[in-house]
N, C-alpha and C. Protein backbone atom coordinates (compact mmCIF):
# COMPACT_ATOMS: atom_id res chain seq x y z
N UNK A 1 0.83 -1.18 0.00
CA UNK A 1 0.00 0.00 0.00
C UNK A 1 0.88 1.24 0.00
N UNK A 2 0.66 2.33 -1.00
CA UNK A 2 1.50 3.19 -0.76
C UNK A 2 0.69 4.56 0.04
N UNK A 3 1.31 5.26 0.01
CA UNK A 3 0.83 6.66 1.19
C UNK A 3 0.94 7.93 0.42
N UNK A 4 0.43 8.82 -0.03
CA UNK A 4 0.78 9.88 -0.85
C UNK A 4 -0.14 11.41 0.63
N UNK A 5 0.86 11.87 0.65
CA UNK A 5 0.46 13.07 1.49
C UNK A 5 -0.15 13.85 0.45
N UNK A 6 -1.27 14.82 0.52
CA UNK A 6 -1.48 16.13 -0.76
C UNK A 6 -0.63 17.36 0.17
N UNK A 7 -0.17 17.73 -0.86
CA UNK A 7 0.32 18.94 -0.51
C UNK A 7 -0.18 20.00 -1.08
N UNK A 8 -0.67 21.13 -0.13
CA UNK A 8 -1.25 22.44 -0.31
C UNK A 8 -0.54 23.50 -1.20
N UNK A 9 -1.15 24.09 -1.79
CA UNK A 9 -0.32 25.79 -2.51
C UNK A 9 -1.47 26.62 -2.38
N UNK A 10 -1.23 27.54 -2.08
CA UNK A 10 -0.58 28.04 -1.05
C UNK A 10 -0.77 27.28 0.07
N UNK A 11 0.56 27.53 0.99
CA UNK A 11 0.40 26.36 2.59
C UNK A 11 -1.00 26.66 3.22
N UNK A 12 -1.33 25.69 3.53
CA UNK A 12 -2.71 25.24 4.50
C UNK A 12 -2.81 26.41 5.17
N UNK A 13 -3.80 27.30 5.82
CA UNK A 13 -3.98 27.43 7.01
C UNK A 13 -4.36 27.04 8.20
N UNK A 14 -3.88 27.46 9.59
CA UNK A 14 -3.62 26.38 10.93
C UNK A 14 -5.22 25.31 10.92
N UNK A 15 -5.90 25.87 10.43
CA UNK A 15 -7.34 24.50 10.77
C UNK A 15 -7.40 24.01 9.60
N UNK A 16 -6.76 24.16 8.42
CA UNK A 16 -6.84 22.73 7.30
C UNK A 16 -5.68 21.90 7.89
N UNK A 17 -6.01 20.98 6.98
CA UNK A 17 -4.89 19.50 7.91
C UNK A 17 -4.37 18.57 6.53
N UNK A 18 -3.90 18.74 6.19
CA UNK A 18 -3.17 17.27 4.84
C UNK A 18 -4.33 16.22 4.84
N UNK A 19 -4.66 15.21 3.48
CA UNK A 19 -5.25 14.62 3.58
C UNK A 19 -4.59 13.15 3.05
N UNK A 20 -4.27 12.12 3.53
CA UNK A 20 -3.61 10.61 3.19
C UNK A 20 -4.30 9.72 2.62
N UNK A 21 -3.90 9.41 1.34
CA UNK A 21 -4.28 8.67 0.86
C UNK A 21 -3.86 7.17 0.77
N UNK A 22 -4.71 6.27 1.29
CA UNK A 22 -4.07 5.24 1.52
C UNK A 22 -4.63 4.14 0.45
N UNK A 23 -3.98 2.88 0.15
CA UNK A 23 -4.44 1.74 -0.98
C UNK A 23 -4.35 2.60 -2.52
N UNK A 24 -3.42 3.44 -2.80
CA UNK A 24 -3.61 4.14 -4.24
C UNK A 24 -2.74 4.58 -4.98
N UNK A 25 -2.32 4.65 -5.98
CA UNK A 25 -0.72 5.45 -6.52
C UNK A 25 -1.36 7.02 -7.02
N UNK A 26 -2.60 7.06 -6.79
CA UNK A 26 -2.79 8.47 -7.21
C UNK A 26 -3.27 9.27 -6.11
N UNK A 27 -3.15 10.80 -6.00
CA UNK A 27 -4.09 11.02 -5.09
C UNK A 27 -5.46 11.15 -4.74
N UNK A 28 -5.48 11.44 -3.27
CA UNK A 28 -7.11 11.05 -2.88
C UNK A 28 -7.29 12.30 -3.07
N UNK A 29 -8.74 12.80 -3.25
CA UNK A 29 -10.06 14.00 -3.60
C UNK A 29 -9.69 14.39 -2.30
N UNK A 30 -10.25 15.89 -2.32
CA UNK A 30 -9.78 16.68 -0.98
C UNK A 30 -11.05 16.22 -0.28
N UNK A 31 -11.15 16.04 1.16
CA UNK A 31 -12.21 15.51 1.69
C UNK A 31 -13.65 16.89 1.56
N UNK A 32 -14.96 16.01 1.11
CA UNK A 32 -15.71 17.36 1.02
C UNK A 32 -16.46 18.00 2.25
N UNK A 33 -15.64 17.31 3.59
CA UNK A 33 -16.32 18.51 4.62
C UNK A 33 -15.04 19.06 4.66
N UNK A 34 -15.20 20.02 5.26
CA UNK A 34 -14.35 21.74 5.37
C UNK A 34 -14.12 20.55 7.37
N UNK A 35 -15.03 20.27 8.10
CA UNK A 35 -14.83 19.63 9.51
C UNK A 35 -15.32 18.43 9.43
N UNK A 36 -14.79 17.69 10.23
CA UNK A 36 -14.62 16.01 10.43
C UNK A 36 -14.99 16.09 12.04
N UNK A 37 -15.61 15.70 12.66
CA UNK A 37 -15.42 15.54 14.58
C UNK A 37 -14.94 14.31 14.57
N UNK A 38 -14.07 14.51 15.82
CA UNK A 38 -13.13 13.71 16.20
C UNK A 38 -13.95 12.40 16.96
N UNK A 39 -14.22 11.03 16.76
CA UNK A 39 -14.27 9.75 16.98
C UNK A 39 -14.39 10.28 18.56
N UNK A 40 -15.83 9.65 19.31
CA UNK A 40 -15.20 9.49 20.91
C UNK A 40 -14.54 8.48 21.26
N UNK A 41 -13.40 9.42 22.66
CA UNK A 41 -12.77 7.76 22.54
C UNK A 41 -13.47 6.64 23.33
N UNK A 42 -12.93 5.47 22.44
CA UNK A 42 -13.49 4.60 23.11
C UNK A 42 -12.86 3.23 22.47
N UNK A 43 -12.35 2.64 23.51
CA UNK A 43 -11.54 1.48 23.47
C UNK A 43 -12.21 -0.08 22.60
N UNK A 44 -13.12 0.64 22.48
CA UNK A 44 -14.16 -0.75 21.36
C UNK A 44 -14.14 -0.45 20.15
N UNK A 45 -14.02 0.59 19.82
CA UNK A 45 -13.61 1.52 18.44
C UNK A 45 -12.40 2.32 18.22
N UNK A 46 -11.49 2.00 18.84
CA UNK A 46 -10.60 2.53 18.43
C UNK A 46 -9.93 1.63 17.38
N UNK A 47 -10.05 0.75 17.07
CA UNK A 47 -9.36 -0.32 16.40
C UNK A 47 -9.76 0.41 14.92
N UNK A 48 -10.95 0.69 14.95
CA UNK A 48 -11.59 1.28 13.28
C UNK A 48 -10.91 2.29 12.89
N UNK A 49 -11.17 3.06 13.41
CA UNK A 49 -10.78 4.81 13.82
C UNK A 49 -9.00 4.57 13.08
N UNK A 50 -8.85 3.72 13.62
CA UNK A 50 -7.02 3.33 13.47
C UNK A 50 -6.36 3.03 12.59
N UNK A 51 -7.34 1.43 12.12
CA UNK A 51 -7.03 0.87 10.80
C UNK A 51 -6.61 0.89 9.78
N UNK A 52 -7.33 2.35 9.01
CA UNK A 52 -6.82 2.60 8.43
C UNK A 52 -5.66 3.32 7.53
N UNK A 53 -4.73 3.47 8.76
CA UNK A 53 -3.07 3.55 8.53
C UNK A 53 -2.33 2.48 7.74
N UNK A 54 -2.65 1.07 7.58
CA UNK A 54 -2.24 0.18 7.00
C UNK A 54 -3.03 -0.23 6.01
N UNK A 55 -3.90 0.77 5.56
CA UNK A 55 -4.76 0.61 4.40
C UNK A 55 -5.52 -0.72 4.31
N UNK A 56 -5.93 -1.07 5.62
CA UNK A 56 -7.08 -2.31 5.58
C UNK A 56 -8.11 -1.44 6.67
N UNK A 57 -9.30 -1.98 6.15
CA UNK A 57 -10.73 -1.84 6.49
C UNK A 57 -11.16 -2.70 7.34
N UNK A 58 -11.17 -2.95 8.98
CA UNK A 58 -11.46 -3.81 9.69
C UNK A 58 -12.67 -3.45 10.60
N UNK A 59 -13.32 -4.89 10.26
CA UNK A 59 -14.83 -5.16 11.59
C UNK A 59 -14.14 -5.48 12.51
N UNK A 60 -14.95 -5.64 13.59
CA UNK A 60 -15.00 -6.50 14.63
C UNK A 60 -15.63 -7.87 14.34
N UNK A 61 -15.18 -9.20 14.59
CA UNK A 61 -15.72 -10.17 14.13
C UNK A 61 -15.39 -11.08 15.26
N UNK A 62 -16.76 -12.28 14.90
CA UNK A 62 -17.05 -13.38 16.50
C UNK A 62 -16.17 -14.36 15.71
N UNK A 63 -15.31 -14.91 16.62
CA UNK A 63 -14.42 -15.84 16.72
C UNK A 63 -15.20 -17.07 16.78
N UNK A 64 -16.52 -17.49 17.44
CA UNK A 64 -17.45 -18.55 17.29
C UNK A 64 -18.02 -18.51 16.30
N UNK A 65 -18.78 -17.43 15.59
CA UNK A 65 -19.94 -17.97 14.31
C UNK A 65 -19.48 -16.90 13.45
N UNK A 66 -18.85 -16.00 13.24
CA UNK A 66 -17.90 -14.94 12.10
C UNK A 66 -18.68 -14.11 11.85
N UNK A 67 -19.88 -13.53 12.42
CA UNK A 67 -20.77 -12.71 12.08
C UNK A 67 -19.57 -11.13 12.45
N UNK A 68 -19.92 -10.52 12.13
CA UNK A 68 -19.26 -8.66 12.17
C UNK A 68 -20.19 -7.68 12.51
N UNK A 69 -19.77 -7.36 13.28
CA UNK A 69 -20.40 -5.92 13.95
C UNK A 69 -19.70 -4.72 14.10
N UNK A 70 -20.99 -3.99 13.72
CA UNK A 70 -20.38 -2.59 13.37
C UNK A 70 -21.70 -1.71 13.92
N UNK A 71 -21.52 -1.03 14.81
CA UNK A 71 -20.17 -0.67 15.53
C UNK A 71 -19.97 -1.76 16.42
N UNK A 72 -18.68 -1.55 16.81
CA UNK A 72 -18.23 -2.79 18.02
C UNK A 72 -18.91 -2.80 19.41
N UNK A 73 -18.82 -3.82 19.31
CA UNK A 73 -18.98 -3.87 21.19
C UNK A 73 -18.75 -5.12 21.63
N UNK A 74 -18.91 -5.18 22.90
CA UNK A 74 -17.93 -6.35 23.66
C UNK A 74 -18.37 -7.62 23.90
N UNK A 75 -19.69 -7.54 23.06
CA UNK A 75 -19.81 -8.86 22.70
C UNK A 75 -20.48 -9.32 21.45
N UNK A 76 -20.48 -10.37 20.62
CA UNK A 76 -21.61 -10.77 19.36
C UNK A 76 -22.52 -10.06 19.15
N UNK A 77 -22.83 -9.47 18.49
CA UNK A 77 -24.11 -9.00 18.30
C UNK A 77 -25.14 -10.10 17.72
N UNK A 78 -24.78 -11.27 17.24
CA UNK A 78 -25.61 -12.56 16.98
C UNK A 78 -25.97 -13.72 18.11
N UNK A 79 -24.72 -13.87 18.64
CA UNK A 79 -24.44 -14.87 19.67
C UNK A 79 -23.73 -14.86 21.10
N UNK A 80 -23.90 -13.48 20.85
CA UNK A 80 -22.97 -13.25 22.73
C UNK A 80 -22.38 -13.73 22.67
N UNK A 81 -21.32 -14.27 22.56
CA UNK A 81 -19.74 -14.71 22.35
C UNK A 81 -19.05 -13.12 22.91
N UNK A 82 -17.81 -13.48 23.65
CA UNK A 82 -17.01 -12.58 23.74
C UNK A 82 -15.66 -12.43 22.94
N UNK A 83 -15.71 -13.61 22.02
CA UNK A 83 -14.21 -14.14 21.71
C UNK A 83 -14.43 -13.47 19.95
N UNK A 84 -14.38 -11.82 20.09
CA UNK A 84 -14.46 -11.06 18.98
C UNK A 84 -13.33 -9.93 19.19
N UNK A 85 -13.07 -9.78 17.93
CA UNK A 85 -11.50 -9.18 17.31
C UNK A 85 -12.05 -8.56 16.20
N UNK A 86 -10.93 -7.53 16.12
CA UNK A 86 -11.01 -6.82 14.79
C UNK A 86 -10.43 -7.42 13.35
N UNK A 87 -10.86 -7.97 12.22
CA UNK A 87 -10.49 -8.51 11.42
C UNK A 87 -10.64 -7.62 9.69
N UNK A 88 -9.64 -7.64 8.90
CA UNK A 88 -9.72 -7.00 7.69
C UNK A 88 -10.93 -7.26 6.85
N UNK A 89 -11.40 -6.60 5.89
CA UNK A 89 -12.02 -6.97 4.93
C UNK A 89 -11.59 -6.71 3.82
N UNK A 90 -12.03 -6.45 2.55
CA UNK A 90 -11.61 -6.38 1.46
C UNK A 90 -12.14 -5.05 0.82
N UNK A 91 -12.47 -4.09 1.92
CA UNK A 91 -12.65 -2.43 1.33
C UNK A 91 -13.48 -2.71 0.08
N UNK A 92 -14.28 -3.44 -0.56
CA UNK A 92 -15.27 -3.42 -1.30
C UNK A 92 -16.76 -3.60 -0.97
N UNK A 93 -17.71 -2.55 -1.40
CA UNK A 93 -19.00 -2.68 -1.34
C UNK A 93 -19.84 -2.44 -2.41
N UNK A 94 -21.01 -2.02 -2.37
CA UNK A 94 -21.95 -1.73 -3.20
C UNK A 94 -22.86 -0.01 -2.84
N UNK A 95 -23.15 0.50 -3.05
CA UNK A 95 -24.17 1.62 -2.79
C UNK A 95 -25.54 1.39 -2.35
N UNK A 96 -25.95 1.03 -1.26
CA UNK A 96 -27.50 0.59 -0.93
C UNK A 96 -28.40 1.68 -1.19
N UNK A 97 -27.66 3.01 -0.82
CA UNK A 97 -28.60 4.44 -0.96
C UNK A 97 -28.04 5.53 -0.55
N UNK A 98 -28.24 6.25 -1.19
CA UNK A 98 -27.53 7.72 -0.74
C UNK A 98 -28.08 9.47 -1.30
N UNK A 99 -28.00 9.95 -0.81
CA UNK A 99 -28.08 11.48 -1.22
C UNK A 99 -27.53 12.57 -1.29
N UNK A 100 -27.42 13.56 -2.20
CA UNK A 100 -26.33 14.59 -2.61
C UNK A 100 -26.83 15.73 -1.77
N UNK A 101 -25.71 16.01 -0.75
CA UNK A 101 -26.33 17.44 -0.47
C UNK A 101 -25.44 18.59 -0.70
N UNK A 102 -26.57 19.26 -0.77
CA UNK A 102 -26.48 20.46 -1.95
C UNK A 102 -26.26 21.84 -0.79
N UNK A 103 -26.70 21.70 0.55
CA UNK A 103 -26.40 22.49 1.11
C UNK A 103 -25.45 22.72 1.77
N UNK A 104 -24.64 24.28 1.03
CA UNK A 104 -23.67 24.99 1.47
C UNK A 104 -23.46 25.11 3.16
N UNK A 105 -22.87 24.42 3.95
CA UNK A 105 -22.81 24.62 5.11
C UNK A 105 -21.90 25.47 5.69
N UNK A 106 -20.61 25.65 4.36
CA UNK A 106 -19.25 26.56 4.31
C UNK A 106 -19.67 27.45 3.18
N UNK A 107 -19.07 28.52 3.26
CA UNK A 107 -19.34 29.28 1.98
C UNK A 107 -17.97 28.14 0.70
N UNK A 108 -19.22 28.10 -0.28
CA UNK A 108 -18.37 27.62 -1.88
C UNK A 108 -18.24 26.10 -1.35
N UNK A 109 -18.77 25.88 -0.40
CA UNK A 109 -19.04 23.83 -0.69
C UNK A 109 -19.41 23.56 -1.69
N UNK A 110 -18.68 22.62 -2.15
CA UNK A 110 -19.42 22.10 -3.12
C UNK A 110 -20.51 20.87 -2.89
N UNK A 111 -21.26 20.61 -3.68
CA UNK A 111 -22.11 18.71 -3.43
C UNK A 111 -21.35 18.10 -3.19
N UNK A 112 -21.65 17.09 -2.00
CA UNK A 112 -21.36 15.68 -1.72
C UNK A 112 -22.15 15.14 -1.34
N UNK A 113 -21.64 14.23 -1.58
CA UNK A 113 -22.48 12.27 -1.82
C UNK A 113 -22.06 12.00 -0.52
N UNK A 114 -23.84 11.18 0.35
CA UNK A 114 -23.71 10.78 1.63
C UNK A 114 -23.99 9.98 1.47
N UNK A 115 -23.31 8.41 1.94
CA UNK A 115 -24.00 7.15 0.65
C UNK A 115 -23.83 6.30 2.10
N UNK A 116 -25.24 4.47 2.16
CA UNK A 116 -24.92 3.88 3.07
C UNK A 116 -24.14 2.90 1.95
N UNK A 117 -22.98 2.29 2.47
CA UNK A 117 -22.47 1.14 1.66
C UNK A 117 -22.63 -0.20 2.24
N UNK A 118 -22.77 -0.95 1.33
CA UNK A 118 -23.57 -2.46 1.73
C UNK A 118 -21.31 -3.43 1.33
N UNK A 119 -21.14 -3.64 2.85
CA UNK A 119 -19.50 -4.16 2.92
C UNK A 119 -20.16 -5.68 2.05
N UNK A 120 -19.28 -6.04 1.23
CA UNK A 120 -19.26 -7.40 0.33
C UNK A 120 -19.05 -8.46 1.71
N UNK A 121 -18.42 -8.46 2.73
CA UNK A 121 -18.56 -9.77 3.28
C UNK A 121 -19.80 -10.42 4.02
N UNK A 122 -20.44 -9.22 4.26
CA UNK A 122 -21.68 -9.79 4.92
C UNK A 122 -22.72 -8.38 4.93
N UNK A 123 -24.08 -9.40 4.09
CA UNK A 123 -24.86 -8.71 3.52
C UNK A 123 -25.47 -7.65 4.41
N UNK A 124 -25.68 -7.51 5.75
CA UNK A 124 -26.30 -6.58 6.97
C UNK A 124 -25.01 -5.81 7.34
N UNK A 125 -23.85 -5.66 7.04
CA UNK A 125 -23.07 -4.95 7.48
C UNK A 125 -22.58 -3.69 6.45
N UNK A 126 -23.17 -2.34 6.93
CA UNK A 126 -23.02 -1.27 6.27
C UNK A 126 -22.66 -0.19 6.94
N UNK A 127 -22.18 0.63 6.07
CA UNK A 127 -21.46 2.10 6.81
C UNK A 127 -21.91 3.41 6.10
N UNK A 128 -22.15 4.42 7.04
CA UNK A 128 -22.79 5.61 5.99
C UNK A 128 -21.41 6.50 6.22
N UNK A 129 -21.18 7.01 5.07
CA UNK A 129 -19.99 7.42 4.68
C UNK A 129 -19.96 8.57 3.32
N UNK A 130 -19.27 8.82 2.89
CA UNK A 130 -18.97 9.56 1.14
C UNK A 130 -18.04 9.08 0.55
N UNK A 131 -18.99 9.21 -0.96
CA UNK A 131 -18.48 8.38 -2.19
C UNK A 131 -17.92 9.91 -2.46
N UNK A 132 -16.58 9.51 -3.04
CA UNK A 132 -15.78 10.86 -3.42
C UNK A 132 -15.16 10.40 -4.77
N UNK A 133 -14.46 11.70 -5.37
CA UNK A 133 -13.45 11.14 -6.71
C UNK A 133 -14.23 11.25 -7.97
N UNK A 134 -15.90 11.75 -7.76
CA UNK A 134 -16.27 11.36 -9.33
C UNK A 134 -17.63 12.36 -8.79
N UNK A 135 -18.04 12.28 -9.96
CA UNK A 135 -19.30 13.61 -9.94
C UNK A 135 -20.48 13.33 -8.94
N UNK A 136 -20.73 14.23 -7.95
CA UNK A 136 -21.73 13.80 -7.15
C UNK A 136 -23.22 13.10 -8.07
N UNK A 137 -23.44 13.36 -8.89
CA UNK A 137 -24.66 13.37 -9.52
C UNK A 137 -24.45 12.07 -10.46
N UNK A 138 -23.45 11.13 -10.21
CA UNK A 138 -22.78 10.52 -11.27
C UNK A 138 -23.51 8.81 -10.24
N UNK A 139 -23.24 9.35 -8.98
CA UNK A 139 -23.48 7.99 -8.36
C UNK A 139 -24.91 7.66 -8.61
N UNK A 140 -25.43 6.16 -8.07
CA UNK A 140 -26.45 5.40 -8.34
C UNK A 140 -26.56 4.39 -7.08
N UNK A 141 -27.34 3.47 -7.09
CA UNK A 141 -27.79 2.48 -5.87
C UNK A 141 -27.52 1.64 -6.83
N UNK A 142 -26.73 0.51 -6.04
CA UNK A 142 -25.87 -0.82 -7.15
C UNK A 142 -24.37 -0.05 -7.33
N UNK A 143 -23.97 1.08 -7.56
CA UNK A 143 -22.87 1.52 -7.97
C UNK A 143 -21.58 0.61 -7.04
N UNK A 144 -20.54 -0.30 -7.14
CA UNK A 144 -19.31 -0.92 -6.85
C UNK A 144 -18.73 0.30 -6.33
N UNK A 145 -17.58 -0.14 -4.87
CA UNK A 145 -17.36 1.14 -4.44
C UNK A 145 -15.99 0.54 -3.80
N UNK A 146 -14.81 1.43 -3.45
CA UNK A 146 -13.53 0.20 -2.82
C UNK A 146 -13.54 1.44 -1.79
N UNK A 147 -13.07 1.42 -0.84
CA UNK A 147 -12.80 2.09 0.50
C UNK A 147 -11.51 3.26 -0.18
N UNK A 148 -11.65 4.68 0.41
CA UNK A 148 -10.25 5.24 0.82
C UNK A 148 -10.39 5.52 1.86
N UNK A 149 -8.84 5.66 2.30
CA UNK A 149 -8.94 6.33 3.73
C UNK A 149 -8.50 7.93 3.86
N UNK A 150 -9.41 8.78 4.57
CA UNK A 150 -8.71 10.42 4.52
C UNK A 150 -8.61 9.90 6.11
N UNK A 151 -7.24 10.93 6.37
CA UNK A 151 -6.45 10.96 7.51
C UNK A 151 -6.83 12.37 8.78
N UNK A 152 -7.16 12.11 9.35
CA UNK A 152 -7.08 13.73 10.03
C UNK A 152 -7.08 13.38 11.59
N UNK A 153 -6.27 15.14 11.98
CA UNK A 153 -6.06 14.51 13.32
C UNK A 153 -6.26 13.16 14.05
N UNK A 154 -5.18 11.68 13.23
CA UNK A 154 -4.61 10.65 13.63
C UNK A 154 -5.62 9.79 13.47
N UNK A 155 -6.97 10.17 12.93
CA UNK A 155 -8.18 9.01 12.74
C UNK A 155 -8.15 8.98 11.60
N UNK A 156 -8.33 7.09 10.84
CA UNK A 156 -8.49 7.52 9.32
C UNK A 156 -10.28 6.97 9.31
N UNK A 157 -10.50 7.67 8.29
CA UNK A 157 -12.32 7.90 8.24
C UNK A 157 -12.13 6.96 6.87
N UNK A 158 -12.80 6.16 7.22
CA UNK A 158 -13.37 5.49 5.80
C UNK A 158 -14.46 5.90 4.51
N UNK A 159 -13.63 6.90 3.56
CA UNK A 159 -14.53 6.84 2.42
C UNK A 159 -14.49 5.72 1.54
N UNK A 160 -15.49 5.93 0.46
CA UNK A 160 -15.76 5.24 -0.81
C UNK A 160 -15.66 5.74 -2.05
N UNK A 161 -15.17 5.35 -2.84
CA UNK A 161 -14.63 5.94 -4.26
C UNK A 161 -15.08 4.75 -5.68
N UNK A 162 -15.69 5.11 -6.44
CA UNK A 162 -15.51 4.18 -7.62
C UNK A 162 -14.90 2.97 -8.00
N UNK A 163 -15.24 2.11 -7.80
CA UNK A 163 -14.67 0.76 -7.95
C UNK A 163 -14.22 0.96 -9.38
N UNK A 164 -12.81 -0.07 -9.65
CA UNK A 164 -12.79 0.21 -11.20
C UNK A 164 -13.04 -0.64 -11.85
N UNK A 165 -13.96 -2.19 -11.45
CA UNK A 165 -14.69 -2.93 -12.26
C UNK A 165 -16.12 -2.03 -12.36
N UNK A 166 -16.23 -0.97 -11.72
CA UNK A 166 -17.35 0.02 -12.41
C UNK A 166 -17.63 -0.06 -13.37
């Protein structure tokens, strides 16, 4: 996996932050909120929040019956089992549903896509997130989607970008 920092021109000012692109040789889309809030902490989720520094996309998953839960917690969400860990997936999904919003919350926002993604390993496990990299108005429900990760203050946030069997 390689790592490409973006670099600003003119330099950032003190509340923009670099954005990391992880799993890509090109760079990642500037993220389309202007603010991100910071993850509470919390020792059941921090594993997510984290992950994606090594450019893998990890559930929490039961060590007895392999079901994944999202969000985590400290036990199965199928079978009460406690014997659950954070495990990779394969950063591919699908688009179950989503909507473009259009409202300027910063002055000169542009549209972004608020999409839930349906994760390929298991059909009930989804994340609402943004599809970035391609025209807001471009996405669809069914649309193939592979994970990026944007970086900010030390959490990587899992977006979605265009699959390229698209």
């Amino acid at each position: 996996m390689n790592c490409l920092k973006l670099l600003w021109w003119p330099a950032p000012s003190q509340s923009q932050e670099a954005v990391i692109a992880v799993e890509t040789n090109r760079p990642a889309a500037v993220d389309p909120l202007s603010h991100r809030l910071r993850p509470a902490e919390d020792p059941l989720t921090d594993f997510f929040w984290r992950s994606g520094a090594d450019g893998w996309l990890r559930f929490q998953t039961c060590g007895a019956c392999g079901y994944r839960t999202h969000p985590a917690g400290p036990v199965c969400a199928r079978c009460l089992s406690t014997d659950v860990a954070p495990q990779p997936v394969s950063g591919l999904g699908t688009v179950v549903t989503f909507t473009v919003n259009v409202q300027q919350w910063d002055a000169g926002q542009e549209p972004y896509v608020i999409a839930m993604v349906g994760i390929d390993e298991q059909a009930d496990l989804r994340l609402t997130t943004n599809i970035v990299e391609c025209d807001p108005w471009s996405v669809a429900i069914g649309d193939r989607v592979s994970v990026a990760f944007l970086e900010r203050h030390g959490y990587f946030y899992p977006l979605f970008r265009p699959a390229s069997d698209r």
